[in-house]
C-alpha atoms as a PDB file:
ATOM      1  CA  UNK A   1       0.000   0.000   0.000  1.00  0.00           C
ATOM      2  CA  UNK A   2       1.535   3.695  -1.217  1.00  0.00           C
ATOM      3  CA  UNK A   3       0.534   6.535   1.203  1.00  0.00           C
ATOM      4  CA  UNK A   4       1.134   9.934   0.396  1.00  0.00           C
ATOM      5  CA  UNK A   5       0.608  13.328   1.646  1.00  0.00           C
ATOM      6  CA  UNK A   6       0.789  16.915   0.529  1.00  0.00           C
ATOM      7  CA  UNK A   7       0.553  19.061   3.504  1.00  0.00           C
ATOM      8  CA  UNK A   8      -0.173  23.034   3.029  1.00  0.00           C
ATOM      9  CA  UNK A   9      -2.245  25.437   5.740  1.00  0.00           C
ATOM     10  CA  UNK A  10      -5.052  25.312   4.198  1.00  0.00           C
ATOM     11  CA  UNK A  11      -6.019  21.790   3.020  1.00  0.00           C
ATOM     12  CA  UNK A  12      -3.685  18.937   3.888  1.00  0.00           C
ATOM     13  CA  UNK A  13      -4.204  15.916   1.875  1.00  0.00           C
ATOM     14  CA  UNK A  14      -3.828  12.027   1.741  1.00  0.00           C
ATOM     15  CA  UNK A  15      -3.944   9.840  -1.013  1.00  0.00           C
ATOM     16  CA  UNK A  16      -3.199   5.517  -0.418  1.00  0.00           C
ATOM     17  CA  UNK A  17      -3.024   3.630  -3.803  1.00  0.00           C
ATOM     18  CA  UNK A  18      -3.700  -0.090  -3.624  1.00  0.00           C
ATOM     19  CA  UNK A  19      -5.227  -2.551  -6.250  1.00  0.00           C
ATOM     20  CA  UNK A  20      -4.941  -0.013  -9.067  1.00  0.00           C
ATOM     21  CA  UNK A  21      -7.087   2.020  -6.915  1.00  0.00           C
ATOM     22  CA  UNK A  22      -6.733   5.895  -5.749  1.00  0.00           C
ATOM     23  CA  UNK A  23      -8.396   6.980  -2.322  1.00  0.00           C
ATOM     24  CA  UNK A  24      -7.789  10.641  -1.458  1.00  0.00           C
ATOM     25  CA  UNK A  25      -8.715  12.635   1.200  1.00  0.00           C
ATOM     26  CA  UNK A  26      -8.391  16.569   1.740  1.00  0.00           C
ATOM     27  CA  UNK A  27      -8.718  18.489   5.125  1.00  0.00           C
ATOM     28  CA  UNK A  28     -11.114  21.130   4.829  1.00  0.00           C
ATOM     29  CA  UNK A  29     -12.879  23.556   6.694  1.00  0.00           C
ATOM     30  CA  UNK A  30     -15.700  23.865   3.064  1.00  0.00           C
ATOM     31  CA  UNK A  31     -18.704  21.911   3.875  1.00  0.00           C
ATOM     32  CA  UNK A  32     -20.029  21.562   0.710  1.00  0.00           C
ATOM     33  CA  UNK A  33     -17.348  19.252  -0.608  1.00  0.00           C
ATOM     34  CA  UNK A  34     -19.413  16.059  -1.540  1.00  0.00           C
ATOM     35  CA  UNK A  35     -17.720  12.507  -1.506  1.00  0.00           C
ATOM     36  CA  UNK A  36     -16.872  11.315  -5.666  1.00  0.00           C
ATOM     37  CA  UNK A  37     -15.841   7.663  -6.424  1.00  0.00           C
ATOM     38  CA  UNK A  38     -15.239   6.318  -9.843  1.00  0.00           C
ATOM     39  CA  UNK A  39     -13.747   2.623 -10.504  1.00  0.00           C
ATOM     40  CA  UNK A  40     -10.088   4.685 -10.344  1.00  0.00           C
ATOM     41  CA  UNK A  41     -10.912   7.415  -8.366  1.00  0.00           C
ATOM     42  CA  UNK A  42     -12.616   8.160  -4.889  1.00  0.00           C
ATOM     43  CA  UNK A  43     -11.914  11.311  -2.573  1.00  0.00           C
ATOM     44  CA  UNK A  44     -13.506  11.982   0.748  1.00  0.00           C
ATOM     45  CA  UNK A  45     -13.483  15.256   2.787  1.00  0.00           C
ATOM     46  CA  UNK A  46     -12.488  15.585   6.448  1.00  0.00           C
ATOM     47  CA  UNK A  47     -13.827  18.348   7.946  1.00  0.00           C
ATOM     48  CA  UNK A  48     -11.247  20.520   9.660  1.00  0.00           C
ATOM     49  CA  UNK A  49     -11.434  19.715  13.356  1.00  0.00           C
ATOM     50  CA  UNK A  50     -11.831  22.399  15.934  1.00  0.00           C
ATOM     51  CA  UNK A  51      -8.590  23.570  17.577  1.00  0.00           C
ATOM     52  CA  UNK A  52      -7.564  26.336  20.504  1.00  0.00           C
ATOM     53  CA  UNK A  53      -3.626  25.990  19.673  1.00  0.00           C
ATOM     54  CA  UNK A  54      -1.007  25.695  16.588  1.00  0.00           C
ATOM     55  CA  UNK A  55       0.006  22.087  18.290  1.00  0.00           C
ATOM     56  CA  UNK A  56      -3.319  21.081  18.886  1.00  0.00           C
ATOM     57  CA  UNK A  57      -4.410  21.898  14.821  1.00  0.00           C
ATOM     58  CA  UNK A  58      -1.003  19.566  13.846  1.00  0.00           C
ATOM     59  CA  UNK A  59      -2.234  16.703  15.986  1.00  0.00           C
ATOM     60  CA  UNK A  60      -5.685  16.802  15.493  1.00  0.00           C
ATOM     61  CA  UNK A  61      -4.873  16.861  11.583  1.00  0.00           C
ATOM     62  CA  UNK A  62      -2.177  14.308  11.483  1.00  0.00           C
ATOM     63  CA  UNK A  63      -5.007  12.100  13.714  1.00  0.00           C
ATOM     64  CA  UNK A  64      -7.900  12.692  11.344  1.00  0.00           C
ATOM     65  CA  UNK A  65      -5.354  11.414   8.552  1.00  0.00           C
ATOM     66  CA  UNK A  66      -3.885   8.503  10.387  1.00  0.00           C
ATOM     67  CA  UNK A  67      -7.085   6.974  11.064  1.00  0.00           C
ATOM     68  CA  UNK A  68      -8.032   6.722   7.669  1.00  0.00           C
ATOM     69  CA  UNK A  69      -4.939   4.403   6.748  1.00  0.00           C
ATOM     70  CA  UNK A  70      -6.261   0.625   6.373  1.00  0.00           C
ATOM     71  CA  UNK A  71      -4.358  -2.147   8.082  1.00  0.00           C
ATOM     72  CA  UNK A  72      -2.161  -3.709   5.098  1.00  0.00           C
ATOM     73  CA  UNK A  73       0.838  -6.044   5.172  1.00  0.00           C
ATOM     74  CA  UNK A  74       3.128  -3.550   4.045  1.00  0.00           C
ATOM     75  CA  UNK A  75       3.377   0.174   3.835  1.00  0.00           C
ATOM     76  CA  UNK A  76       5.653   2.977   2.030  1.00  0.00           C
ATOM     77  CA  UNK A  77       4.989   6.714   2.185  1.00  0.00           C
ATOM     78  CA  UNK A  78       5.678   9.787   0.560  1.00  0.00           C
ATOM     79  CA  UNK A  79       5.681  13.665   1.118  1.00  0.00           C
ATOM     80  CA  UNK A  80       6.430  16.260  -1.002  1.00  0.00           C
ATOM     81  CA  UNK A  81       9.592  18.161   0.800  1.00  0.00           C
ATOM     82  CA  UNK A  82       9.903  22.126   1.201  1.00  0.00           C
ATOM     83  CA  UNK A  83      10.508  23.809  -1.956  1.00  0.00           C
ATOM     84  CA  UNK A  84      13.715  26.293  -1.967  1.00  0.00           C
ATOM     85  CA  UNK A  85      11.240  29.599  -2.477  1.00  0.00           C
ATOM     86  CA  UNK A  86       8.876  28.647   0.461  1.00  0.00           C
ATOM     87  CA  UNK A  87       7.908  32.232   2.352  1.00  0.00           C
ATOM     88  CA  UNK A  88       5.059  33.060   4.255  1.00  0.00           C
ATOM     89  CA  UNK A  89       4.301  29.996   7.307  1.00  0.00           C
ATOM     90  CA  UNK A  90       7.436  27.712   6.561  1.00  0.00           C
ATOM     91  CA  UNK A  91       7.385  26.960  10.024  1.00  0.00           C
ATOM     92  CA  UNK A  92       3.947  26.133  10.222  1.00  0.00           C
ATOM     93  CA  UNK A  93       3.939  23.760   8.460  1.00  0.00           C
ATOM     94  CA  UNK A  94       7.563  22.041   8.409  1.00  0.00           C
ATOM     95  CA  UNK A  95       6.065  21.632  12.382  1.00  0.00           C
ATOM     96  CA  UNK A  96       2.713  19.967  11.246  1.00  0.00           C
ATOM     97  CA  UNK A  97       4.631  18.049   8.478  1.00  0.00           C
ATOM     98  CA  UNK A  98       6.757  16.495  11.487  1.00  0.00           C
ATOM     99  CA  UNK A  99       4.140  15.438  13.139  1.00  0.00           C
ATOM    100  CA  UNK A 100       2.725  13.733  10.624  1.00  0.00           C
ATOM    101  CA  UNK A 101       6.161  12.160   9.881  1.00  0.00           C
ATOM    102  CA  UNK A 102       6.454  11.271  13.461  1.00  0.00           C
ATOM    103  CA  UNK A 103       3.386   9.385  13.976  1.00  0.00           C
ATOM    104  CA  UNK A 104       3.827   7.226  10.417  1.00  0.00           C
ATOM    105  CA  UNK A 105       7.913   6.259  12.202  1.00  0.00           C
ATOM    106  CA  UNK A 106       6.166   6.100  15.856  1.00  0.00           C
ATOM    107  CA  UNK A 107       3.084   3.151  14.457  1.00  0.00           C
ATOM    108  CA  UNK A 108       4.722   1.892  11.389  1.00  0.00           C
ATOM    109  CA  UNK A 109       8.485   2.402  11.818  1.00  0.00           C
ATOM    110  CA  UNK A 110       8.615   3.594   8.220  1.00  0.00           C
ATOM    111  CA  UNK A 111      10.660   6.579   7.586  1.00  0.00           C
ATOM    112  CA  UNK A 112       8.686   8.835   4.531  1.00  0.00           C
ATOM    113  CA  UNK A 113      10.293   8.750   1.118  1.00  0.00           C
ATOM    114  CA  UNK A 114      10.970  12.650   0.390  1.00  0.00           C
ATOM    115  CA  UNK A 115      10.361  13.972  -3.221  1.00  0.00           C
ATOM    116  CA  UNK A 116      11.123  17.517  -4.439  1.00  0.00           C
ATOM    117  CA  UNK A 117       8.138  20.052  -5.754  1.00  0.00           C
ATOM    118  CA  UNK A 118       9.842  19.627  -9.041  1.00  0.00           C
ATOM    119  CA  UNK A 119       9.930  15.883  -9.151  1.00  0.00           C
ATOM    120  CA  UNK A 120       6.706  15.524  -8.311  1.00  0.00           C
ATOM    121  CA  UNK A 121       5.857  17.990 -10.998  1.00  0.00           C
ATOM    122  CA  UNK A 122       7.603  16.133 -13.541  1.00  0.00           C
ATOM    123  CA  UNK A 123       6.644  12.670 -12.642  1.00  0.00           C
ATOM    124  CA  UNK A 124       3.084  13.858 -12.903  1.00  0.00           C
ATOM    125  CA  UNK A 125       2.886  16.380 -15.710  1.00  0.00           C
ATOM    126  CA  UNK A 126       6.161  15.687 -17.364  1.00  0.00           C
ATOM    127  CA  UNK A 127       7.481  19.380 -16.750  1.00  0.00           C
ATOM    128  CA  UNK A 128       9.599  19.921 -13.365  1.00  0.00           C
ATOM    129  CA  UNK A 129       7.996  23.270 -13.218  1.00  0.00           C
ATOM    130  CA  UNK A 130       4.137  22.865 -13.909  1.00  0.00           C
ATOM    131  CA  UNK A 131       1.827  25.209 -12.894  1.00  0.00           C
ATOM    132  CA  UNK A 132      -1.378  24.235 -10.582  1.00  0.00           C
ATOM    133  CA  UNK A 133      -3.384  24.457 -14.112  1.00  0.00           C
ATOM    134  CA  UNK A 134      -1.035  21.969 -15.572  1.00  0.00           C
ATOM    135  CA  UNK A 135      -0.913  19.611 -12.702  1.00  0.00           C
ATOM    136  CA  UNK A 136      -4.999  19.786 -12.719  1.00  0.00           C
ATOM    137  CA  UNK A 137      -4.732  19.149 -16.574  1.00  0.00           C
ATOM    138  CA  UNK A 138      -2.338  16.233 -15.955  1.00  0.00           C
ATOM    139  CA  UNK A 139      -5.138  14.925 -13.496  1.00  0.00           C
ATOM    140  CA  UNK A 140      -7.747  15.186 -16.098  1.00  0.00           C
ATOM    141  CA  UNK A 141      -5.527  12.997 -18.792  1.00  0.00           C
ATOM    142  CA  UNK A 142      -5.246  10.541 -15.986  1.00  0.00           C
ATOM    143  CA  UNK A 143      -8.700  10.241 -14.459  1.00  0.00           C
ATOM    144  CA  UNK A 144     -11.071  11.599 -17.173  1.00  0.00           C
ATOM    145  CA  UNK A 145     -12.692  14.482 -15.423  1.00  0.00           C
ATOM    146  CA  UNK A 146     -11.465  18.133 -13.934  1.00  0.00           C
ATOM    147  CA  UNK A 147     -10.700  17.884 -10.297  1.00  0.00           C
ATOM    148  CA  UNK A 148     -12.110  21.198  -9.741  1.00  0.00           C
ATOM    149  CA  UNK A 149     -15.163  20.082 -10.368  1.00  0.00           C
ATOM    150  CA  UNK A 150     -15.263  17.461  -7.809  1.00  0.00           C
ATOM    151  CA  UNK A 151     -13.084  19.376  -5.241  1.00  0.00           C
ATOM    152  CA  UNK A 152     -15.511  22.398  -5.684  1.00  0.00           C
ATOM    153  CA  UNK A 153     -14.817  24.940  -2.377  1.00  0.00           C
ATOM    154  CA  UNK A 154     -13.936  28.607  -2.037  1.00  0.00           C
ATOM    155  CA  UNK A 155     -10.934  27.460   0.140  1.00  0.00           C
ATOM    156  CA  UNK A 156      -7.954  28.306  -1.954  1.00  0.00           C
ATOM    157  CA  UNK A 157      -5.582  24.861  -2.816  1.00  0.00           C
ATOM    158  CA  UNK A 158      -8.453  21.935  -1.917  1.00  0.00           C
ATOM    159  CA  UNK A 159      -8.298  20.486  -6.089  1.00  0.00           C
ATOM    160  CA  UNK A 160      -4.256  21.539  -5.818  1.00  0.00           C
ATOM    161  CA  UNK A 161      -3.651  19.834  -2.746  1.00  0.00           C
ATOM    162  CA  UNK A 162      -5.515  16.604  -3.678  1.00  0.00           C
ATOM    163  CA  UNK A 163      -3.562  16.936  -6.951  1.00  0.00           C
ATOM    164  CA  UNK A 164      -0.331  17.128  -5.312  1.00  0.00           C
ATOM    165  CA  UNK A 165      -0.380  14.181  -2.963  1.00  0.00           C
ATOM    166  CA  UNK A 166      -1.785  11.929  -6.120  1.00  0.00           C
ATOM    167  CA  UNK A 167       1.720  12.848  -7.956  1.00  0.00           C
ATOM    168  CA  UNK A 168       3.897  12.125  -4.307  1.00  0.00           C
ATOM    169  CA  UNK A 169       1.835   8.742  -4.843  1.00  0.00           C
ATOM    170  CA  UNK A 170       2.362   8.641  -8.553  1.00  0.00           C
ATOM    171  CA  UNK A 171       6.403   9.350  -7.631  1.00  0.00           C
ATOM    172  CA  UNK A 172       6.313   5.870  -4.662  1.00  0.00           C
ATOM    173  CA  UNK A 173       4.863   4.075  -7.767  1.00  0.00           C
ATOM    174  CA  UNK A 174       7.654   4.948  -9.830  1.00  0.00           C
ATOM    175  CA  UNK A 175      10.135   5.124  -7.077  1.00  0.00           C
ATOM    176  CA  UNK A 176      11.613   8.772  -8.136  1.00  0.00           C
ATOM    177  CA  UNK A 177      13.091  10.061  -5.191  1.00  0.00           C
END
C-alpha cells in the first residue's frame, strides 16, 4: 500500500493507492465538498477539526489522517519536501509536516520517502515546473474528469492539494526520489 501526503495550511491531503485504486482525502474547513468515487478514483473530505492551539491543529490533523490508513501487510509513504522559495508559514507547516512524519515512524516504523516540488511535478505532468493548471490538466488525462469540479470549495488549494499528494503517490509508484 503507497501513502502519500501533501501538507499546506489550508487543506492537507492524503492519497493511499492499492489494487490499481486511488483513495484521497483533503482536510477542509468547506462543507459543501461532496464525496466522488469512480472505478479509479474516490476522494472523501475531512472536515477541519476544531482547535484552541497551533500544536493542537497539527495533531488533530495528522489524527484525522492517520485513522483513515487501512491495516495492510506492508506500507511505504511519501511527502512532497519544502521547496527552496517557500515564504510566508514555513514553520507552520515544516512543524505539522513532522508530526505527521512522526506518527507514520512512531506506528509503522517507516521513515517517509521525500520527493522535491519539481519531481513531483515532472513525474506527474512531465514538466519539473508545472503550474497548478497543468498539474490539474495532468489529473484530467489521468482520471477523465477536472478535479475542480469534484473538489468544488472557495478554500484556496483543496483540487491543488488533492492533486499534489496523487503525484507524491504517482512518484512511490515509480520510485523517483
Amino acid at each position: 500500500m503507497l501513502i502519500a501526503f501533501d501538507y499546506s495550511m489550508t487543506s492537507p491531503s492524503m492519497t493511499i493507492y492499492s489494487k490499481d485504486h486511488y483513495k484521497s482525502f483533503v482536510v477542509s474547513s468547506e462543507k459543501k465538498i461532496q464525496p466522488y468515487e469512480t472505478s479509479l478514483f474516490s476522494f472523501f473530505p475531512i472536515m477541519y477539526p476544531l482547535w484552541n492551539t497551533p500544536q493542537e491543529r497539527y495533531e488533530l490533523i495528522s489524527d484525522a489522517l492517520m485513522a483513515r490508513i487501512p491495516e495492510a501487510s506492508s506500507y511505504e509513504f511519501g511527502i512532497e519536501s519544502y521547496s527552496m522559495g517557500s515564504k510566508g508559514r514555513v514553520f507552520d507547516i515544516a512543524e505539522a509536516t513532522q508530526m505527521i512524519k512522526y506518527k507514520v515512524w512512531k506506528k509503522y516504523g517507516k521513515e517517509m520517502h521525500l520527493f522535491s516540488p519539481a519531481t513531483v511535478k515532472k513525474e506527474f505532468h512531465g514538466k519539473g515546473n508545472a503550474k497548478k493548471e497543468q498539474m490539474a490538466e495532468a489529473f484530467h488525462d489521468r482520471f477523465g474528469f477536472n478535479v475542480h469540479d469534484v473538489v468544488v470549495s472557495k478554500i484556496r488549494g483543496s483540487a491543488s492539494d488533492l492533486v499534489d499528494s496523487i503525484a507524491v503517490n504517482v512518484c512511490l509508484q515509480n520510485k523517483s526520489v
